[in-house]
Each structure stands twice: as structure tokens, then as C-alpha cells.
N, C-alpha and C. Protein backbone atom coordinates (compact mmCIF):
# COMPACT_ATOMS: atom_id res chain seq x y z
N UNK A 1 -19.68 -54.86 -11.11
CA UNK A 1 -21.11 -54.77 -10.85
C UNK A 1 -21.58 -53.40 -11.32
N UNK A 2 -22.76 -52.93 -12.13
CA UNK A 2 -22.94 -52.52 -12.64
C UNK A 2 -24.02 -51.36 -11.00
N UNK A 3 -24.44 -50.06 -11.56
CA UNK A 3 -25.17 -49.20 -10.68
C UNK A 3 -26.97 -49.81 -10.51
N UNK A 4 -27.10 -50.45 -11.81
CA UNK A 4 -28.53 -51.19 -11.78
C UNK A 4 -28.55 -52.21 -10.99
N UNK A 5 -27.55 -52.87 -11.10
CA UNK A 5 -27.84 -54.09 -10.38
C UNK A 5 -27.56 -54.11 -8.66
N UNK A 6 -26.72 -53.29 -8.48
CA UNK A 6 -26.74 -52.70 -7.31
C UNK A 6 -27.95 -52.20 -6.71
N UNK A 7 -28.41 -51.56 -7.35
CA UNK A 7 -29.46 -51.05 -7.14
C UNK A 7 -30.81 -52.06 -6.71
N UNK A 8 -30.65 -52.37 -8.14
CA UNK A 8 -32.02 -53.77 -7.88
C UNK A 8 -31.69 -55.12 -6.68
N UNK A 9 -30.49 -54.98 -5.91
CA UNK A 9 -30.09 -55.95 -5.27
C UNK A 9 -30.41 -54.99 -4.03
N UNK A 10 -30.28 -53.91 -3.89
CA UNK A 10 -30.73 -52.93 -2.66
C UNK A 10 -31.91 -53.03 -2.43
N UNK A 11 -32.84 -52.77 -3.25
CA UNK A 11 -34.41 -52.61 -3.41
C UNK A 11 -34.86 -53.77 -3.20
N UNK A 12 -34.92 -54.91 -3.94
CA UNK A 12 -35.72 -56.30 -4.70
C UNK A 12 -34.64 -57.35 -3.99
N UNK A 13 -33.13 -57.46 -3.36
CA UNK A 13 -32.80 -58.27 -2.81
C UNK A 13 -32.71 -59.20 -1.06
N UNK A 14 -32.69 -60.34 -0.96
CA UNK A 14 -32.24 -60.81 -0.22
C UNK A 14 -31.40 -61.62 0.21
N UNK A 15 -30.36 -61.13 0.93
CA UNK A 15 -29.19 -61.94 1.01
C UNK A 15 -29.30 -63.55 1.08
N UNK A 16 -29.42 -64.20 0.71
CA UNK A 16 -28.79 -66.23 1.12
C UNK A 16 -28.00 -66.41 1.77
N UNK A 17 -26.77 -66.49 0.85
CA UNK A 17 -25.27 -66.93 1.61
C UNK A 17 -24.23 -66.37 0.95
N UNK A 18 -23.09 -66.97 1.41
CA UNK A 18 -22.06 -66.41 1.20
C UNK A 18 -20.74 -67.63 0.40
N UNK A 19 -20.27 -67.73 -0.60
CA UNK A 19 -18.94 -68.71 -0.74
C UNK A 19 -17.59 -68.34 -0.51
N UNK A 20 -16.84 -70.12 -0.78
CA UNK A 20 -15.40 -69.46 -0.39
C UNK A 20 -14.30 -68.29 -0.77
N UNK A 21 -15.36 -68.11 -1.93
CA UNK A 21 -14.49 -66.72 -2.75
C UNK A 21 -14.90 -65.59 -2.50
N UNK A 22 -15.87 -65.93 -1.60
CA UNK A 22 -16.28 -63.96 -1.32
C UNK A 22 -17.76 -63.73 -1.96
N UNK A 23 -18.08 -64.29 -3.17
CA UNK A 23 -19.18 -64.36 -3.68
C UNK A 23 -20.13 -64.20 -2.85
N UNK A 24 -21.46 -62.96 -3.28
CA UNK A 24 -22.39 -63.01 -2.27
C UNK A 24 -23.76 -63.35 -3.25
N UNK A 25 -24.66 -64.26 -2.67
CA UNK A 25 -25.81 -64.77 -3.75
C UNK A 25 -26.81 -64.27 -3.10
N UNK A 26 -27.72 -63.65 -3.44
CA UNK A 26 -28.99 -63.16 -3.43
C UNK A 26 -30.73 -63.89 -4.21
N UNK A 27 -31.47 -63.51 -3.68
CA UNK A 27 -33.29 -63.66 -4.11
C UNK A 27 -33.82 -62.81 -4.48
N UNK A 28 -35.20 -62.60 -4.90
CA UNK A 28 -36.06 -61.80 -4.87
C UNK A 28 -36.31 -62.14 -3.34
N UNK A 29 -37.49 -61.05 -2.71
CA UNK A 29 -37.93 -61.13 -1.10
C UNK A 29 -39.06 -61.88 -1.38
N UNK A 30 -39.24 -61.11 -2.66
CA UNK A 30 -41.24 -62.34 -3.15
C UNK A 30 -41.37 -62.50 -4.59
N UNK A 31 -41.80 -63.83 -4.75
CA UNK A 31 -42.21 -63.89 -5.83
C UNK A 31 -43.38 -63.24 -6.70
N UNK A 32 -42.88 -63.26 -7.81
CA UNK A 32 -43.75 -62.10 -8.94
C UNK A 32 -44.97 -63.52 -9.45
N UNK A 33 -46.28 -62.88 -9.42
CA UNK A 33 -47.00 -64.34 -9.85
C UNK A 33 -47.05 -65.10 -11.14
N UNK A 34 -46.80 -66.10 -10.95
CA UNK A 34 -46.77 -67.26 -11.68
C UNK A 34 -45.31 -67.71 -12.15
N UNK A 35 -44.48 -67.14 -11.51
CA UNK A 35 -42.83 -66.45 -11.79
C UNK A 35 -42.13 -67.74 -10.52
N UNK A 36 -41.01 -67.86 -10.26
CA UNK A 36 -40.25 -68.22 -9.84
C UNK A 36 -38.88 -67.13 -9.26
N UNK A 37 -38.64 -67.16 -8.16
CA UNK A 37 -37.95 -65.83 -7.78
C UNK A 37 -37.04 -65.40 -8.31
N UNK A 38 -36.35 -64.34 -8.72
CA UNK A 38 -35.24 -64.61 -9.29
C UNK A 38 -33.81 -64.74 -8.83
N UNK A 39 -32.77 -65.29 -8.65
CA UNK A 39 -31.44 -65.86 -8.14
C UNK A 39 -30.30 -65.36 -8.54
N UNK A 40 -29.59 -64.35 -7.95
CA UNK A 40 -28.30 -63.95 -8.21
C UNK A 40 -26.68 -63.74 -7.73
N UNK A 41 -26.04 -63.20 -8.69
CA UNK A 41 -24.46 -63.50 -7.51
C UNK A 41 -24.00 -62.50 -7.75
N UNK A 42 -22.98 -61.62 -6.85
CA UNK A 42 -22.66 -60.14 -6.53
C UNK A 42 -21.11 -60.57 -6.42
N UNK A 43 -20.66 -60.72 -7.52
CA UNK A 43 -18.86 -61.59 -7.22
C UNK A 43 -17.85 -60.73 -6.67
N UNK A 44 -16.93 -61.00 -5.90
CA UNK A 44 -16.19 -60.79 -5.16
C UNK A 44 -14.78 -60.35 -5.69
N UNK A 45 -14.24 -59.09 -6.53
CA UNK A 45 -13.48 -58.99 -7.30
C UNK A 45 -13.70 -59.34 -8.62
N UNK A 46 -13.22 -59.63 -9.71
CA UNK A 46 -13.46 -59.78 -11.04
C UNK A 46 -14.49 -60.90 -11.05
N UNK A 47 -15.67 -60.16 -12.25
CA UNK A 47 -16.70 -61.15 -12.43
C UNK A 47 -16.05 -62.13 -13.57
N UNK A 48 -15.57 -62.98 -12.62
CA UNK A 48 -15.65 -64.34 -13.28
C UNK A 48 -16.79 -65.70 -13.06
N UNK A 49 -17.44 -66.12 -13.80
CA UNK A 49 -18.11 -67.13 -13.56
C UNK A 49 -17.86 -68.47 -13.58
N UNK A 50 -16.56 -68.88 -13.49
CA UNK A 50 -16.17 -70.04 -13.15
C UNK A 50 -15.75 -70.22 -11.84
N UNK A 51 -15.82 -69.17 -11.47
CA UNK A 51 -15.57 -68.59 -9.52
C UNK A 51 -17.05 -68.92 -8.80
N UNK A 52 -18.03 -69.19 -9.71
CA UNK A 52 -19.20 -70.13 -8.96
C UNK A 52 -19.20 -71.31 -8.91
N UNK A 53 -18.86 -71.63 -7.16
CA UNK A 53 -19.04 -73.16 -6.70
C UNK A 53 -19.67 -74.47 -7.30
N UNK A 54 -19.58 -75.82 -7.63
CA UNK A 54 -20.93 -76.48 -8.16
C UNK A 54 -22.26 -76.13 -7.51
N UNK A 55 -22.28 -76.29 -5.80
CA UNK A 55 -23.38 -76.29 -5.46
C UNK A 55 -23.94 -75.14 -5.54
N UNK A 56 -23.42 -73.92 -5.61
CA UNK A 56 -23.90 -72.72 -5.92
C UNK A 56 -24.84 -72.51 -7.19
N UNK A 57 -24.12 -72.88 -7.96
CA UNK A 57 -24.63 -73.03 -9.58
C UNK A 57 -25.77 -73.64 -9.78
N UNK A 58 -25.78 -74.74 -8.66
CA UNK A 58 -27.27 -75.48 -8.84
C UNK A 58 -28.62 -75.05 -8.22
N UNK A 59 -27.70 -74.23 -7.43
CA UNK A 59 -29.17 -73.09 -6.68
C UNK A 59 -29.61 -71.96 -7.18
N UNK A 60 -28.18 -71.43 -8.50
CA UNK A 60 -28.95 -70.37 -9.06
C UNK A 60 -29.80 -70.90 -9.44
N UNK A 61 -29.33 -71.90 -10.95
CA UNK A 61 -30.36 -72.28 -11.64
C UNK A 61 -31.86 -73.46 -11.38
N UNK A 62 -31.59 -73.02 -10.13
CA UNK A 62 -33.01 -73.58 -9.61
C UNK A 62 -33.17 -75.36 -9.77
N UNK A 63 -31.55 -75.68 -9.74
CA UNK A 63 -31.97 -77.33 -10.08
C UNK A 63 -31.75 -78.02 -8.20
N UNK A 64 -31.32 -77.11 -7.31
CA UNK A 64 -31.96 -77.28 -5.89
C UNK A 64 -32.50 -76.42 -5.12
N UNK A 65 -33.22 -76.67 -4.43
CA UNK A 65 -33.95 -75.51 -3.73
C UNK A 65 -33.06 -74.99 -2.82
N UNK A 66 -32.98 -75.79 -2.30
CA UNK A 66 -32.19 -75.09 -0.15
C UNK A 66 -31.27 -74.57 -0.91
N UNK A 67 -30.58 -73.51 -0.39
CA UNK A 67 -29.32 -72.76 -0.80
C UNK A 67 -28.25 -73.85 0.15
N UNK A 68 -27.17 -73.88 -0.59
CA UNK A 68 -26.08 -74.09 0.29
C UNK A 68 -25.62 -74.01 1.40
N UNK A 69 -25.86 -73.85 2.24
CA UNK A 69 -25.02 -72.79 3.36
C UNK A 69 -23.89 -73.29 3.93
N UNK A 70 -23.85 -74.23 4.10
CA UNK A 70 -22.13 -75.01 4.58
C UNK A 70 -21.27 -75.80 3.23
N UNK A 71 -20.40 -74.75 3.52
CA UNK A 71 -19.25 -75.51 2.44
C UNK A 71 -18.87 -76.68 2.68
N UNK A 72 -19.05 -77.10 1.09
CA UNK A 72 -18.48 -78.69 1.23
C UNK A 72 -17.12 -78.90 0.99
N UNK A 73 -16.48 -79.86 1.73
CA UNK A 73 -15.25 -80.16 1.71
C UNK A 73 -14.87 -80.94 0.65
N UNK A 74 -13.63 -80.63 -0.03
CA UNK A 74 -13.26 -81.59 -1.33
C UNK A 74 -13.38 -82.28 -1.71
N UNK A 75 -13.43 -83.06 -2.43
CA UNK A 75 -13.14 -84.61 -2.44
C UNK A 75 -11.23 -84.48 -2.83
N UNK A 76 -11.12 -85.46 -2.68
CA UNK A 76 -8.86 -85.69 -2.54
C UNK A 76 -8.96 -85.37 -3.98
N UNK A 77 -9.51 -85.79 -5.10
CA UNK A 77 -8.98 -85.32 -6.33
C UNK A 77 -9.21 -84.85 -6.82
N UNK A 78 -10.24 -83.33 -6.00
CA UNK A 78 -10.26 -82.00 -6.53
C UNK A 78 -9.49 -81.29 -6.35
N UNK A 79 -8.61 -80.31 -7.57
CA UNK A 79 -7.59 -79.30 -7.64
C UNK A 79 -8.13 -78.02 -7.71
N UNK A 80 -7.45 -77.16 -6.95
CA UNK A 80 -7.96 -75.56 -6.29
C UNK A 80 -8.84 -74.99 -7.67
N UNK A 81 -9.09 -73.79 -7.73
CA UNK A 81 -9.85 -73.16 -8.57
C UNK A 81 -8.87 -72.23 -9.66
N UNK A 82 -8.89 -72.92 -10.53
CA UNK A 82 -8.14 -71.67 -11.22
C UNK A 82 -9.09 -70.65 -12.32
N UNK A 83 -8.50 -69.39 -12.64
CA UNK A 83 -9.37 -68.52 -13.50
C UNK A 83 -8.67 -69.11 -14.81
N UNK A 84 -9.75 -68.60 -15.34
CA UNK A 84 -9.94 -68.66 -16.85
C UNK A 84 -9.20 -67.60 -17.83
N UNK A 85 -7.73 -68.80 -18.16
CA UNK A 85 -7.10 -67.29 -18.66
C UNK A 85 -6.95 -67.49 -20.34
N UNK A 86 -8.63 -67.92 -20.68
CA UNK A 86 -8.82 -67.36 -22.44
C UNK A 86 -8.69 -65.94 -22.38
N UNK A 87 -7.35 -65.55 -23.29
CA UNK A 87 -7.49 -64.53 -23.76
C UNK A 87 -6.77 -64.19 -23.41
N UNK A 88 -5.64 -64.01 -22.36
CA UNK A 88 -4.62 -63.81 -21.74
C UNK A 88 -2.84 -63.79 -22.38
N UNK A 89 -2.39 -63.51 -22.11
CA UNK A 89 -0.96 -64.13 -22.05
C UNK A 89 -0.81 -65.47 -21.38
N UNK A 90 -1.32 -65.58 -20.50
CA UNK A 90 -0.98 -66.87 -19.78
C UNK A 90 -1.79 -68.08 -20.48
N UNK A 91 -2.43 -67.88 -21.31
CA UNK A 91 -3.21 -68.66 -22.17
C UNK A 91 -2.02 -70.18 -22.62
N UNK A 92 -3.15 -70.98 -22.12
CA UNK A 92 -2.55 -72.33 -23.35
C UNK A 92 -2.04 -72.33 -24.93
N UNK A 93 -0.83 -72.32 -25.28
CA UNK A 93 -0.80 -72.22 -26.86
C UNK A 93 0.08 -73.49 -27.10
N UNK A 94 -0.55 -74.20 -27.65
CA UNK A 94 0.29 -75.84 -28.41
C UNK A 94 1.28 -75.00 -29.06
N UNK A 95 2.32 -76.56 -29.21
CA UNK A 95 3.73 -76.49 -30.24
C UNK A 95 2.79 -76.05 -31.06
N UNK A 96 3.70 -75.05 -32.16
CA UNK A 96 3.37 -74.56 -33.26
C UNK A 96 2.08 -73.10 -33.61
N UNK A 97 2.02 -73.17 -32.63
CA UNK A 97 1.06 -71.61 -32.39
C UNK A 97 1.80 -71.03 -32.78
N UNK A 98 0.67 -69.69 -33.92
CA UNK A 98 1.82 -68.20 -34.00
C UNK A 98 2.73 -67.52 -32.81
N UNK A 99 1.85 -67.42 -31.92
CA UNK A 99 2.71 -66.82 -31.03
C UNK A 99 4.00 -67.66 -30.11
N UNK A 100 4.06 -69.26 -30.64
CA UNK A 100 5.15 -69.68 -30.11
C UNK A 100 5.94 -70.20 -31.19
N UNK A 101 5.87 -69.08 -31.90
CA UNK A 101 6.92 -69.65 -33.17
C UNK A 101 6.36 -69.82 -34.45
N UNK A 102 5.28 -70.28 -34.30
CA UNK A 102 4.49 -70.81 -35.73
C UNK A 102 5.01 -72.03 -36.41
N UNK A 103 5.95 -72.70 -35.94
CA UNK A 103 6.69 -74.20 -36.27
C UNK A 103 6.16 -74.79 -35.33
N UNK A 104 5.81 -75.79 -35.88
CA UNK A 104 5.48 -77.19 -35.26
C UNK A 104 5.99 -78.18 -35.90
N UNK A 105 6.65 -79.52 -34.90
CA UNK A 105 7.17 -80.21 -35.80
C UNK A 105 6.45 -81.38 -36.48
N UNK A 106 7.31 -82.25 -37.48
CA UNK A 106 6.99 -82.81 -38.59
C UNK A 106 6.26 -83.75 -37.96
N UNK A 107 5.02 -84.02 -38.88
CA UNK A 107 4.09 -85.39 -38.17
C UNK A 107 4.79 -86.54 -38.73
N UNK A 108 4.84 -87.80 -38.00
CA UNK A 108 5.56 -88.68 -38.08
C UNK A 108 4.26 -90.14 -38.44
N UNK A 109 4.31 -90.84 -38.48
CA UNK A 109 3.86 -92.55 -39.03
C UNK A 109 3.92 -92.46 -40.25
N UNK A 110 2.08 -92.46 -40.47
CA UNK A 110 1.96 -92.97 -42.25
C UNK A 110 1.26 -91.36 -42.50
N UNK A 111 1.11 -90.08 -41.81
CA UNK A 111 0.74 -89.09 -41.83
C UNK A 111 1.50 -88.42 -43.87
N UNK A 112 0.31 -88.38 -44.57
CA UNK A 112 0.69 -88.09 -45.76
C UNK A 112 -0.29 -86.72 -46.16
N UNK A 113 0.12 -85.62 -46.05
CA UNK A 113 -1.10 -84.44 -46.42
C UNK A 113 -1.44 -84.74 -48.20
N UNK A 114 -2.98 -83.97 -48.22
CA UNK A 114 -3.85 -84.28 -49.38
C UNK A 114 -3.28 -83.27 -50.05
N UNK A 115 -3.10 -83.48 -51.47
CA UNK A 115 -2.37 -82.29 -52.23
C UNK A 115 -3.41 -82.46 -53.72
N UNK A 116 -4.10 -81.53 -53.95
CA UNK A 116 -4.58 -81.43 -55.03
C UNK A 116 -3.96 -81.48 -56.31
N UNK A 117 -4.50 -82.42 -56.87
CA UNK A 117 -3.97 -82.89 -58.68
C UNK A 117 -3.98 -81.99 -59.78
């Protein structure tokens, strides 16, 4: 979090609620005229934005009004939250990535590469 936004969340904010990650979401106290308030999140350790809830997300962007305030419980075939590790070491790399070798093996059926005449 940056000293501005701190700032402008001291001055111009009001707290909402709170999520399961710590995330704290904020308002304007009043709207600016003809404006719509503006809606923000103060994240809880590394700003990641995939660390915002669905229903959260839909209250920044103003596609519900009421803020959240009670967490919703899972549904059974939702899996925990994981971060986003583009860019990482821990990153996804298929057979044949440079960094796992740069071999990948031979494509197999009727797979015939185009070779210029």
C-alpha cells in the first residue's frame, strides 16, 4: 500500500467490511456529484488480486450494492484459494519447456510438420 492511498483512505475513507483473508474494503463517506462513490481494498499482506472474494469483487465494481458482510460458505466443489504463481518458480511449465529441458516428446498419429519446398 502505497503513502497516498493510505492517506486518502484516512481522510476520504469508510470502513465496510472485512474478508477471510484479512482484506479490508472501504467507500468514499459521500458522494462527489453526479459520481458514484468510490470502492476500495487495503489487502492484507501481498497485493494480490485474486485474494478478492467473488462477492467482494461484485461490490467493488458496483454490480451489487449491499456490501457483503457475512461470509459465504463453500459450495463442496470449491477448492481453497491459491496465489498466482505467474512468474515464479513454482510456475506451471509443460513437457518440453526451456526450463524443463527444452525436449518434448515426439507427436504421435498422423501429426506431419509443414516443411517448406
Amino acid at each position: 500500500m502505497s503513502i497516498g492511498t493510505w492517506l486518502f483512505t484516512l481522510m476520504r475513507g469508510e470502513a465496510v467490511g472485512k474478508d477471510s483473508f484479512g482484506n479490508r474494503y472501504y467507500q468514499e463517506r459521500k458522494a462527489r456529484p453526479g459520481m458514484r462513490r468510490r470502492r476500495w481494498v487495503m489487502y492484507e499482506g501481498a497485493e494480490e488480486a485474486s485474494r478478492v472474494p467473488p462477492e467482494w469483487h461484485a461490490w467493488l465494481h458496483h454490480t451489487i450494492d449491499a456490501a457483503p458482510l457475512t461470509p459465504r460458505r463453500p459450495w463442496p466443489w470449491q477448492k481453497p484459494h491459491l496465489p498466482n504463481l505467474t512468474g515464479t518458480p513454482e510456475a506451471y511449465r509443460p513437457p518440453g519447456h526451456d526450463y524443463e529441458g527444452g525436449q518434448r516428446a515426439r507427436a504421435t498419429g498422423d501429426y506431419e510438420p509443414w516443411r517448406p519446398s
